[in-house]
PDB file of N, CA and C in Angstrom:
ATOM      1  N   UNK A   1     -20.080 -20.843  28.982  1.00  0.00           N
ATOM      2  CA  UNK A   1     -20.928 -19.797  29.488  1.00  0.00           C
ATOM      3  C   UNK A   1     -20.045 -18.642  29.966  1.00  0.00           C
ATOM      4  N   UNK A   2     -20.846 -17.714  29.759  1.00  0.00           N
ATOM      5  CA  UNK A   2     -19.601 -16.420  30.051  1.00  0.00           C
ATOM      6  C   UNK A   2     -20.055 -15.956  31.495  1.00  0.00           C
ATOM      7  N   UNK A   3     -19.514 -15.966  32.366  1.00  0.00           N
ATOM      8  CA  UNK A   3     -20.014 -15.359  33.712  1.00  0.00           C
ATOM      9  C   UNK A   3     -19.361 -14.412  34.003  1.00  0.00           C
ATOM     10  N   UNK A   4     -18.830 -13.084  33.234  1.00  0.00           N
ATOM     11  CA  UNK A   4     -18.545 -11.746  33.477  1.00  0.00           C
ATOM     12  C   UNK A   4     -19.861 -10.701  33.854  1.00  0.00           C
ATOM     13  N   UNK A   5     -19.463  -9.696  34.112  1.00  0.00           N
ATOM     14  CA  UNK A   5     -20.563  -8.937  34.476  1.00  0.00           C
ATOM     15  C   UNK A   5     -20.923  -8.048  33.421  1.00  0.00           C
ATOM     16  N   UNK A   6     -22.013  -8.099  32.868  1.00  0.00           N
ATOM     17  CA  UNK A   6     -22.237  -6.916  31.522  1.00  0.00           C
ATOM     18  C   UNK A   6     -23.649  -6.384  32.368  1.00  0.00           C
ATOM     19  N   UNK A   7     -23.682  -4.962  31.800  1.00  0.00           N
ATOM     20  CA  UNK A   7     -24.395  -4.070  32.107  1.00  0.00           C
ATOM     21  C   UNK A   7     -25.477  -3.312  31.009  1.00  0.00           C
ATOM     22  N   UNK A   8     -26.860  -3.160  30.808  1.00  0.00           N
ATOM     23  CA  UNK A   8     -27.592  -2.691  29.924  1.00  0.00           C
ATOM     24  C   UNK A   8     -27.962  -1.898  30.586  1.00  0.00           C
ATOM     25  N   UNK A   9     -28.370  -0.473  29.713  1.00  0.00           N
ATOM     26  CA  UNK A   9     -29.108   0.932  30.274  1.00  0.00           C
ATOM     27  C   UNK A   9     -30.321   1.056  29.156  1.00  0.00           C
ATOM     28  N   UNK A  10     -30.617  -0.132  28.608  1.00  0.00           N
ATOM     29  CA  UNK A  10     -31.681  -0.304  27.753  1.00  0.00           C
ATOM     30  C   UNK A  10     -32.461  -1.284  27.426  1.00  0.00           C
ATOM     31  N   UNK A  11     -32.656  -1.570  28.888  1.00  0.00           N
ATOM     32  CA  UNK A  11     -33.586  -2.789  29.557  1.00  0.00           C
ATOM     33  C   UNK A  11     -33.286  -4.117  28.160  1.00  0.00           C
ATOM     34  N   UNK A  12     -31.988  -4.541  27.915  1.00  0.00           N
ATOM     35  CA  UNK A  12     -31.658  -5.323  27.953  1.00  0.00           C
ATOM     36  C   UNK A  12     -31.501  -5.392  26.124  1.00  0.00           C
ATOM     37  N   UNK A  13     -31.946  -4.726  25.422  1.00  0.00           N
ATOM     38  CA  UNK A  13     -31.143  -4.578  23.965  1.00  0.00           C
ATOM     39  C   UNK A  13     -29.969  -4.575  23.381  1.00  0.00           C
ATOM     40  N   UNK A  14     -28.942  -3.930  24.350  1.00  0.00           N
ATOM     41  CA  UNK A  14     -27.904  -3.996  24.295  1.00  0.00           C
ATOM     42  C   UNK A  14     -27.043  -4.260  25.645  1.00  0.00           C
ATOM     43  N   UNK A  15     -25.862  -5.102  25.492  1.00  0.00           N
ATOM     44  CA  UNK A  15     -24.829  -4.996  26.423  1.00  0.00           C
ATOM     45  C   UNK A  15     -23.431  -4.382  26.747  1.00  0.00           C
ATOM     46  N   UNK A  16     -23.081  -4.429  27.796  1.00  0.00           N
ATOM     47  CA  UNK A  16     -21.749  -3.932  27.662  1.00  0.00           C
ATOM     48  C   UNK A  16     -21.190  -4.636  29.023  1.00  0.00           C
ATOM     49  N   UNK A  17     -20.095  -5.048  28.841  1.00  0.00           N
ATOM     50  CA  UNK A  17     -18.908  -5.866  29.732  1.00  0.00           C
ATOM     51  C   UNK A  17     -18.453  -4.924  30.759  1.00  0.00           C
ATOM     52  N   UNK A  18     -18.751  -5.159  31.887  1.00  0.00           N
ATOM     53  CA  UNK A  18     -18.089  -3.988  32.574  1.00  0.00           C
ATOM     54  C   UNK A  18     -16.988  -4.682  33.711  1.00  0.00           C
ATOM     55  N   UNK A  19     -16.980  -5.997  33.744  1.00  0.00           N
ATOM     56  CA  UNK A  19     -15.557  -6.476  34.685  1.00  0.00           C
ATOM     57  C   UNK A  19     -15.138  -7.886  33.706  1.00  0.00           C
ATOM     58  N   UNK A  20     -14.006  -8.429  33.814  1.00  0.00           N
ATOM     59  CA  UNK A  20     -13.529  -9.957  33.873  1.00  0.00           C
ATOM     60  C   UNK A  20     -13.564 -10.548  34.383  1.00  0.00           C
ATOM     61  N   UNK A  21     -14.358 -10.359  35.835  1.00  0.00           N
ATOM     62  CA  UNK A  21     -13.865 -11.141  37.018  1.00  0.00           C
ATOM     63  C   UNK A  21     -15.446 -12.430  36.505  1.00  0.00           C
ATOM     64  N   UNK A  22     -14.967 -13.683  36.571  1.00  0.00           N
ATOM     65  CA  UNK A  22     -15.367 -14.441  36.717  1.00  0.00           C
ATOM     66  C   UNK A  22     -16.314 -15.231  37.474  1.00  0.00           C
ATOM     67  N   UNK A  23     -17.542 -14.729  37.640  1.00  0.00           N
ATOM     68  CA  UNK A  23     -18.434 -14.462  39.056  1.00  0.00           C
ATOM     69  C   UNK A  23     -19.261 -15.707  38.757  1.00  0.00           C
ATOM     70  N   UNK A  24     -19.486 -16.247  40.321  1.00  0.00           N
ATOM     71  CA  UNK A  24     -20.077 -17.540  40.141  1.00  0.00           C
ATOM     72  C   UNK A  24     -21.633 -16.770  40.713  1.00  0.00           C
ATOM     73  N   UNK A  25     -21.849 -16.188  41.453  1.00  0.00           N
ATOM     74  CA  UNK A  25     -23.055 -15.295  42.152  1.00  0.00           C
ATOM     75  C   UNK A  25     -22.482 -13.800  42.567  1.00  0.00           C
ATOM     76  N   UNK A  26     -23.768 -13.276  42.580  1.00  0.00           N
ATOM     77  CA  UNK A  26     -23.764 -12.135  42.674  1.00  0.00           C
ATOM     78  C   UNK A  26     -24.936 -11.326  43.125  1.00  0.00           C
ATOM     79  N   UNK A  27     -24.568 -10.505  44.004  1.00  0.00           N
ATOM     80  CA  UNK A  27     -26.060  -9.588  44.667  1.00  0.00           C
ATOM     81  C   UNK A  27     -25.326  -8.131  44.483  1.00  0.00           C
ATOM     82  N   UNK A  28     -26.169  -7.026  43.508  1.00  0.00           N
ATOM     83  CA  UNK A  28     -25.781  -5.438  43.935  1.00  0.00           C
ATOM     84  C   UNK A  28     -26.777  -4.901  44.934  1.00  0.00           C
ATOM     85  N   UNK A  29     -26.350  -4.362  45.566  1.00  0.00           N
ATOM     86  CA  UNK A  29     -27.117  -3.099  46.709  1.00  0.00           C
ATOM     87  C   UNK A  29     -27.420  -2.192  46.612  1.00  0.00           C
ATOM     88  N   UNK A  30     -26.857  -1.297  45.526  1.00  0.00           N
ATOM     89  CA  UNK A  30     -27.286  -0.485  44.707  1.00  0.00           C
ATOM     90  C   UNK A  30     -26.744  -0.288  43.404  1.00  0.00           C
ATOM     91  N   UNK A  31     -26.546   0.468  42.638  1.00  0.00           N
ATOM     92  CA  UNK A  31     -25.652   0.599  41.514  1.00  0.00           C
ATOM     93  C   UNK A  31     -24.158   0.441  41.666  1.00  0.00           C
ATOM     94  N   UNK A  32     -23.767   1.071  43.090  1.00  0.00           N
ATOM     95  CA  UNK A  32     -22.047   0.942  42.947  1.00  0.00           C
ATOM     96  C   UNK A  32     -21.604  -0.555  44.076  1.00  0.00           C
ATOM     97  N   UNK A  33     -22.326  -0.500  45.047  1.00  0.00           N
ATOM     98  CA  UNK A  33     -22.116  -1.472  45.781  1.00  0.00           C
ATOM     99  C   UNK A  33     -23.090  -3.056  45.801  1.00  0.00           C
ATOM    100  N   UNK A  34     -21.862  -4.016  45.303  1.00  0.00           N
ATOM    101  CA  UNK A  34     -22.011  -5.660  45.354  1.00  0.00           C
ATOM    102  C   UNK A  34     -21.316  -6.339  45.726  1.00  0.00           C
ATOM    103  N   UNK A  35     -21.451  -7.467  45.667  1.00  0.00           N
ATOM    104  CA  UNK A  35     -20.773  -8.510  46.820  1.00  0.00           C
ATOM    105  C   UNK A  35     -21.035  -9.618  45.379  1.00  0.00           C
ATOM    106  N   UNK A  36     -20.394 -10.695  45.290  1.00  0.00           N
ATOM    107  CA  UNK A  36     -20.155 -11.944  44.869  1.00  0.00           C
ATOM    108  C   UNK A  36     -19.461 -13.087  45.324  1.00  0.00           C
ATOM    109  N   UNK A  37     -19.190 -14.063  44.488  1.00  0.00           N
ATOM    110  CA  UNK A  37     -17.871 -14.940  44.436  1.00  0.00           C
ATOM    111  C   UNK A  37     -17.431 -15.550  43.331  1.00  0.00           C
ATOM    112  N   UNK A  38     -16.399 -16.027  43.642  1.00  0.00           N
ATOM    113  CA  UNK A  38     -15.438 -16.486  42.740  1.00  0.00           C
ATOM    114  C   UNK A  38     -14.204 -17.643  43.160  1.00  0.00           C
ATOM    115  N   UNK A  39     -13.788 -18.282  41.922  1.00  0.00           N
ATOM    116  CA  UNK A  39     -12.818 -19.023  41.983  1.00  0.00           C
ATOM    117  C   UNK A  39     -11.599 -17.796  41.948  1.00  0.00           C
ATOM    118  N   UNK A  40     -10.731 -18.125  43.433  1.00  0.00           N
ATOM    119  CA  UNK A  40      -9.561 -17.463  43.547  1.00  0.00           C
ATOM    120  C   UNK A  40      -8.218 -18.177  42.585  1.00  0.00           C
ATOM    121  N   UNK A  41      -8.276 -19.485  42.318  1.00  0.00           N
ATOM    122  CA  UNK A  41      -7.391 -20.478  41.596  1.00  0.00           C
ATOM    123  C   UNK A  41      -7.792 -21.424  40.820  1.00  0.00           C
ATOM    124  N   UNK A  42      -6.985 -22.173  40.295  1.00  0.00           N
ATOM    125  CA  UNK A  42      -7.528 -23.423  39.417  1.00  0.00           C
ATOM    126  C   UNK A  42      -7.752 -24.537  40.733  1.00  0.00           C
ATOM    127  N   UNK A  43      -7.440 -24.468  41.390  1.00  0.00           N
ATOM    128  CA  UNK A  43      -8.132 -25.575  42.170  1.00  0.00           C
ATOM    129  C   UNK A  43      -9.743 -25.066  42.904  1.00  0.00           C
ATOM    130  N   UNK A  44      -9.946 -23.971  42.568  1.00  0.00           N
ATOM    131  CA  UNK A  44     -11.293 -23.879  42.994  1.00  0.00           C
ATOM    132  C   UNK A  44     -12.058 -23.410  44.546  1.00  0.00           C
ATOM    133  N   UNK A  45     -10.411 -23.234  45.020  1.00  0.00           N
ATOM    134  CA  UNK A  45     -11.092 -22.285  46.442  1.00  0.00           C
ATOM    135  C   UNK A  45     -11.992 -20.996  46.250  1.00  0.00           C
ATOM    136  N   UNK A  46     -12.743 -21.118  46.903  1.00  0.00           N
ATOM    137  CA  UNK A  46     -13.771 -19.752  46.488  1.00  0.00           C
ATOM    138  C   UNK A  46     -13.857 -18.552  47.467  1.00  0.00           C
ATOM    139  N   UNK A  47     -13.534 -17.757  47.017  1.00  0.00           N
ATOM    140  CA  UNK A  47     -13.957 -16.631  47.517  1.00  0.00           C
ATOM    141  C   UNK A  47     -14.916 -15.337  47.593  1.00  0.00           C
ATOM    142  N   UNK A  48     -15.077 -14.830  48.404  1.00  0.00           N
ATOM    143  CA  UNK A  48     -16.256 -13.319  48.622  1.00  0.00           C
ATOM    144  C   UNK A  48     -15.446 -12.437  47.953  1.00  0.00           C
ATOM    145  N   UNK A  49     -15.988 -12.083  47.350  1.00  0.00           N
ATOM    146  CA  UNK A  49     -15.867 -10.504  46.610  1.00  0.00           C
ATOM    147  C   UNK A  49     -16.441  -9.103  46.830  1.00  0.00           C
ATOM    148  N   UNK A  50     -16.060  -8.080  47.000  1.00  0.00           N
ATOM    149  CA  UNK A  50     -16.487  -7.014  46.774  1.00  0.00           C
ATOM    150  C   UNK A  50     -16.103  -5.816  45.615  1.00  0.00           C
ATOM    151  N   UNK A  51     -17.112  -5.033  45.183  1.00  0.00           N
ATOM    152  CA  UNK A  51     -17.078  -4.033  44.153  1.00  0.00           C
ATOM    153  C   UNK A  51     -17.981  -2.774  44.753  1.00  0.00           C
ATOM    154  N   UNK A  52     -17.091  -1.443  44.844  1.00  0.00           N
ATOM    155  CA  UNK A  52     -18.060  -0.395  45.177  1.00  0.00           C
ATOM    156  C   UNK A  52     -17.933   0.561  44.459  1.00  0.00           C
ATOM    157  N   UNK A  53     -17.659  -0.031  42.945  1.00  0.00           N
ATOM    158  CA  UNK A  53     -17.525   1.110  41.814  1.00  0.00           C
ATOM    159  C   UNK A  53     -18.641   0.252  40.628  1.00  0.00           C
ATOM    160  N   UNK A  54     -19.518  -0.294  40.755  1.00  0.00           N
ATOM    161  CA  UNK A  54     -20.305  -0.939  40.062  1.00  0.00           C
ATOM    162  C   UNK A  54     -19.743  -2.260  38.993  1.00  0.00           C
ATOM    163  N   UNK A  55     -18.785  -2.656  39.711  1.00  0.00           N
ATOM    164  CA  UNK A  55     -18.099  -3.885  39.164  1.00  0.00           C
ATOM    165  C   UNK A  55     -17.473  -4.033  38.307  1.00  0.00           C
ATOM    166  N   UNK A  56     -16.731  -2.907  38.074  1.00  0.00           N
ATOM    167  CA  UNK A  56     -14.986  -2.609  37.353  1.00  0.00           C
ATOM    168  C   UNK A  56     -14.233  -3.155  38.375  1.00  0.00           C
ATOM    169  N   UNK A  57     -14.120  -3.013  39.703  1.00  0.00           N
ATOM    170  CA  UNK A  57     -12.998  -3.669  40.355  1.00  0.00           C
ATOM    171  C   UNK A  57     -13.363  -4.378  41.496  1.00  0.00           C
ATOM    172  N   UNK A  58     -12.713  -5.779  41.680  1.00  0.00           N
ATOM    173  CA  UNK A  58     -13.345  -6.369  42.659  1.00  0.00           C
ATOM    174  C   UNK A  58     -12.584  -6.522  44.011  1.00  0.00           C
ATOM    175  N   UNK A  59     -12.661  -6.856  45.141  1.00  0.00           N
ATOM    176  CA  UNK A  59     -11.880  -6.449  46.191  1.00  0.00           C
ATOM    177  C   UNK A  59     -12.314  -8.008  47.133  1.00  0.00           C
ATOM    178  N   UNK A  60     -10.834  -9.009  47.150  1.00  0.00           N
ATOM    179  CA  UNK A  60     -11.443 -10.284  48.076  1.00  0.00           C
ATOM    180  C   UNK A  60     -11.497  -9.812  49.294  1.00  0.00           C
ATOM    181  N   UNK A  61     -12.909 -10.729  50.257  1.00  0.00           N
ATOM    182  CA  UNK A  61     -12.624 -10.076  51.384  1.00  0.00           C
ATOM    183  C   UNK A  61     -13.196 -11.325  52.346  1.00  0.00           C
ATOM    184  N   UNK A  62     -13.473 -12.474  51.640  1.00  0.00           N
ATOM    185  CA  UNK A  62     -13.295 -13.359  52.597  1.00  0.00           C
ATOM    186  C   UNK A  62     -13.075 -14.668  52.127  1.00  0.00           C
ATOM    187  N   UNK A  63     -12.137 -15.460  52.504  1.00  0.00           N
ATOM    188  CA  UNK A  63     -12.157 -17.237  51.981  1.00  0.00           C
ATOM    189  C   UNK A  63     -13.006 -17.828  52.306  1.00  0.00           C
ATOM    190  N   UNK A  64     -13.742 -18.634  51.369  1.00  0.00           N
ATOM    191  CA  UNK A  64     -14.507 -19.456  52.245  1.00  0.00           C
ATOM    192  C   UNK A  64     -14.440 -21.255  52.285  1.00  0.00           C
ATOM    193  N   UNK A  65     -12.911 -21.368  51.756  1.00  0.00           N
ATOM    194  CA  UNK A  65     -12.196 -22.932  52.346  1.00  0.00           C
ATOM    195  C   UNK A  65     -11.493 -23.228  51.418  1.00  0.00           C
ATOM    196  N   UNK A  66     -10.687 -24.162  51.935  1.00  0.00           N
ATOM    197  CA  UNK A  66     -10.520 -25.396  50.423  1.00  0.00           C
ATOM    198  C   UNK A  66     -11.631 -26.338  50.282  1.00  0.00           C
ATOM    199  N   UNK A  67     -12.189 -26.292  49.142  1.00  0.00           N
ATOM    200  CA  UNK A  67     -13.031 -26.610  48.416  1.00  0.00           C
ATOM    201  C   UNK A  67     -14.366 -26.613  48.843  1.00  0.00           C
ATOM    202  N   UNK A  68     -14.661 -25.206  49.239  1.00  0.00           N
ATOM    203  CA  UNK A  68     -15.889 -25.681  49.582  1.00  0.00           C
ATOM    204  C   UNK A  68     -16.548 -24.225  48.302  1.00  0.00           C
ATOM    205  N   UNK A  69     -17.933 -24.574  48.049  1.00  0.00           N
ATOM    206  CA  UNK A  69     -18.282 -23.779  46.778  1.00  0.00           C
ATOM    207  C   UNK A  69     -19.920 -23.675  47.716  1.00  0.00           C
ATOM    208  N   UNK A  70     -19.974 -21.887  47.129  1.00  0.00           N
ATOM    209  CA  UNK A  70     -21.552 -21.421  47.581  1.00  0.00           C
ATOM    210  C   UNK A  70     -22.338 -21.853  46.287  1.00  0.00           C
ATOM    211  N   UNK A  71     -23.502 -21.810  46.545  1.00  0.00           N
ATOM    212  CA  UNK A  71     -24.487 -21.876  45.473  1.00  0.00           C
ATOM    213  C   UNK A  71     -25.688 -21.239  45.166  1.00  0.00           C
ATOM    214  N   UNK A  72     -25.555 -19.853  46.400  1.00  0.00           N
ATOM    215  CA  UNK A  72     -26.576 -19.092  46.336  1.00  0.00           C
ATOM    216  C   UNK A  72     -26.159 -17.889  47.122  1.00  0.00           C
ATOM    217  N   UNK A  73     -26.724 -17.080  47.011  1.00  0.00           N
ATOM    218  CA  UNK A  73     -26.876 -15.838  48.015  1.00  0.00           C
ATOM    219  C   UNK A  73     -27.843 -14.877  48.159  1.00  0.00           C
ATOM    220  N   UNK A  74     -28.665 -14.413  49.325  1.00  0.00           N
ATOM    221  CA  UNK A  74     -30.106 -13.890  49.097  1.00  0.00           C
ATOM    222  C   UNK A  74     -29.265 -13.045  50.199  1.00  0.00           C
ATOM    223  N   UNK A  75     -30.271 -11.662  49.923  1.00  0.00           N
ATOM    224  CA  UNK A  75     -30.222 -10.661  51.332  1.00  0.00           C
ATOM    225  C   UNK A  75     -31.689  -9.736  51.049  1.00  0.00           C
ATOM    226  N   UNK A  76     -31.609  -9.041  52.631  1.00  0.00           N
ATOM    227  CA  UNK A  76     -32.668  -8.561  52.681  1.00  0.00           C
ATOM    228  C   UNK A  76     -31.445  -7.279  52.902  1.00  0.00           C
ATOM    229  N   UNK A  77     -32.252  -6.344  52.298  1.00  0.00           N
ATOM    230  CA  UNK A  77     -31.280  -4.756  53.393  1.00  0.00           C
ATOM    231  C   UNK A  77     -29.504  -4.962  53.289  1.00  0.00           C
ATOM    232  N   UNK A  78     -29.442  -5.085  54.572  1.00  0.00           N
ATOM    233  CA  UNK A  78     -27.962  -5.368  54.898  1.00  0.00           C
ATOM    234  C   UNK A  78     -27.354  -6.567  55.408  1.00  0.00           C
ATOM    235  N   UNK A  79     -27.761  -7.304  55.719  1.00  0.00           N
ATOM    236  CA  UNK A  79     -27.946  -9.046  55.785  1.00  0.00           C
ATOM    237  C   UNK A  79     -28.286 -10.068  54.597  1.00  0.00           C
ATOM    238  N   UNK A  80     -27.394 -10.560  54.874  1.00  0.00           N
ATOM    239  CA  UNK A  80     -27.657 -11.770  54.336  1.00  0.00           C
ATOM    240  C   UNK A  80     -27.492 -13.491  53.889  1.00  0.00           C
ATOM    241  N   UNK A  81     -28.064 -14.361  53.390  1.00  0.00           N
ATOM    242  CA  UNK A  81     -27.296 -15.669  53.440  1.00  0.00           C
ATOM    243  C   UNK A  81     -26.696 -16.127  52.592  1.00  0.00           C
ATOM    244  N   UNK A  82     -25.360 -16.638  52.529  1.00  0.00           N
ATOM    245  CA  UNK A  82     -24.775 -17.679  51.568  1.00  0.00           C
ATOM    246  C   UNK A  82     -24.733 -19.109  51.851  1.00  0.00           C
ATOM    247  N   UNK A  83     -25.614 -19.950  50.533  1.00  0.00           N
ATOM    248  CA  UNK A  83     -25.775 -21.443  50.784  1.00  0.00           C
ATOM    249  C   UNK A  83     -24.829 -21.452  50.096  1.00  0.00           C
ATOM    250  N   UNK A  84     -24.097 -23.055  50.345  1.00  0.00           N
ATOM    251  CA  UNK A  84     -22.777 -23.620  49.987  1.00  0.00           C
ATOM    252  C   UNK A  84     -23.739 -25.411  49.890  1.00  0.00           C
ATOM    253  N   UNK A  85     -22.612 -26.043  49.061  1.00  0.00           N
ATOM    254  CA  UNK A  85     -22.439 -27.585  49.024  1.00  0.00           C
ATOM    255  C   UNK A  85     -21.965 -28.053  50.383  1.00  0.00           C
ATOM    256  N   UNK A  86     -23.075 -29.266  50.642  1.00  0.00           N
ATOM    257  CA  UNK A  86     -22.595 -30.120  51.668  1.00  0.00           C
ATOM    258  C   UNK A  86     -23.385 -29.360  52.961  1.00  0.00           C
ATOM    259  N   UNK A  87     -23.989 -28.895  53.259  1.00  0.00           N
ATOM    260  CA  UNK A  87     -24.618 -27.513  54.122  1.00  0.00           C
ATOM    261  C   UNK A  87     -24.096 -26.707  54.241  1.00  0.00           C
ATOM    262  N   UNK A  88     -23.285 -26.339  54.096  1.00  0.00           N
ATOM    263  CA  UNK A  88     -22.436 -25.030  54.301  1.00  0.00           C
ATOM    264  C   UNK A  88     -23.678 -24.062  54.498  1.00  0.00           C
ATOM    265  N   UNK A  89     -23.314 -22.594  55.639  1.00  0.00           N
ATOM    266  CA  UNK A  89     -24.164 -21.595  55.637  1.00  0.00           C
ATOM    267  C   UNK A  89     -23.385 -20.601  56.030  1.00  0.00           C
ATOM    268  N   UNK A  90     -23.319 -19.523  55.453  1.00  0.00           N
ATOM    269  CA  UNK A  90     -22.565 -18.491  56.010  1.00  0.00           C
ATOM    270  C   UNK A  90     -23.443 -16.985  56.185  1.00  0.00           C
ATOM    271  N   UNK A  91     -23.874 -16.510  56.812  1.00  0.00           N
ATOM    272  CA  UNK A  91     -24.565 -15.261  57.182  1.00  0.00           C
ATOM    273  C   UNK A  91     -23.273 -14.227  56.941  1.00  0.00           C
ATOM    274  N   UNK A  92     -23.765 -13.001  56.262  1.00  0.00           N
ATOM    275  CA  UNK A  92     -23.323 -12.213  56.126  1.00  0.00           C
ATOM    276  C   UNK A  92     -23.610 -10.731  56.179  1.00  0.00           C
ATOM    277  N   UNK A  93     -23.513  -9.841  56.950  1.00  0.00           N
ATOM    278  CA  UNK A  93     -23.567  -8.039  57.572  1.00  0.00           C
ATOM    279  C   UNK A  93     -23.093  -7.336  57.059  1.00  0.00           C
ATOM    280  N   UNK A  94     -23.399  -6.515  56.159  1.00  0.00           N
ATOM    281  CA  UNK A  94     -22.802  -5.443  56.023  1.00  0.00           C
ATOM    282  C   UNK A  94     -23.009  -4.239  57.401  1.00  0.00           C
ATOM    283  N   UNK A  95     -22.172  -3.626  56.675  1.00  0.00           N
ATOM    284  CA  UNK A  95     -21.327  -2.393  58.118  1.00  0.00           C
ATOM    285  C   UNK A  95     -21.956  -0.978  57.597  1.00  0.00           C
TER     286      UNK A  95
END
């Protein structure tokens, strides 16, 4: 499965690749600003991501363990939650 980020401006006829980064989830906020995660290594520590150029470049900005993996992320506005394995919960604010 390819989990890069591709982008359509034609409700979905065509695509186009717009990062490599390997995204396990993902929420945009608007067109330039999103948040995700990702495997930082082959062992699978995961990390928060950010992009505020519409996901050409991604920017880590928080660990969230050895081995622990999210499996969701919802927000309302500027808040919001990340579920993880095992309960994990992490609330997250934007500024």
């Amino acid at each position: 499965m390819d989990r890069r980020l591709h982008l359509s401006n034609d409700f979905g006829s065509s695509w186009t690749k717009v990062s490599d980064m390997d995204l396990l989830n993902v929420h945009f906020f608007d067109t330039k600003y999103g948040i995700g995660s990702t495997r930082e290594n082959v062992f699978g520590d995961e990390v928060i991501v950010e992009t505020r150029d519409g996901g050409v470049t991604w920017k880590k900005i928080r660990n969230l363990g050895d081995f622990v993996f999210s499996l969701d992320m919802d927000f309302s506005q500027k808040s919001g939650i990340i579920g993880g394995v095992s309960g994990y919960m992490w609330k997250y604010i934007l500024y």
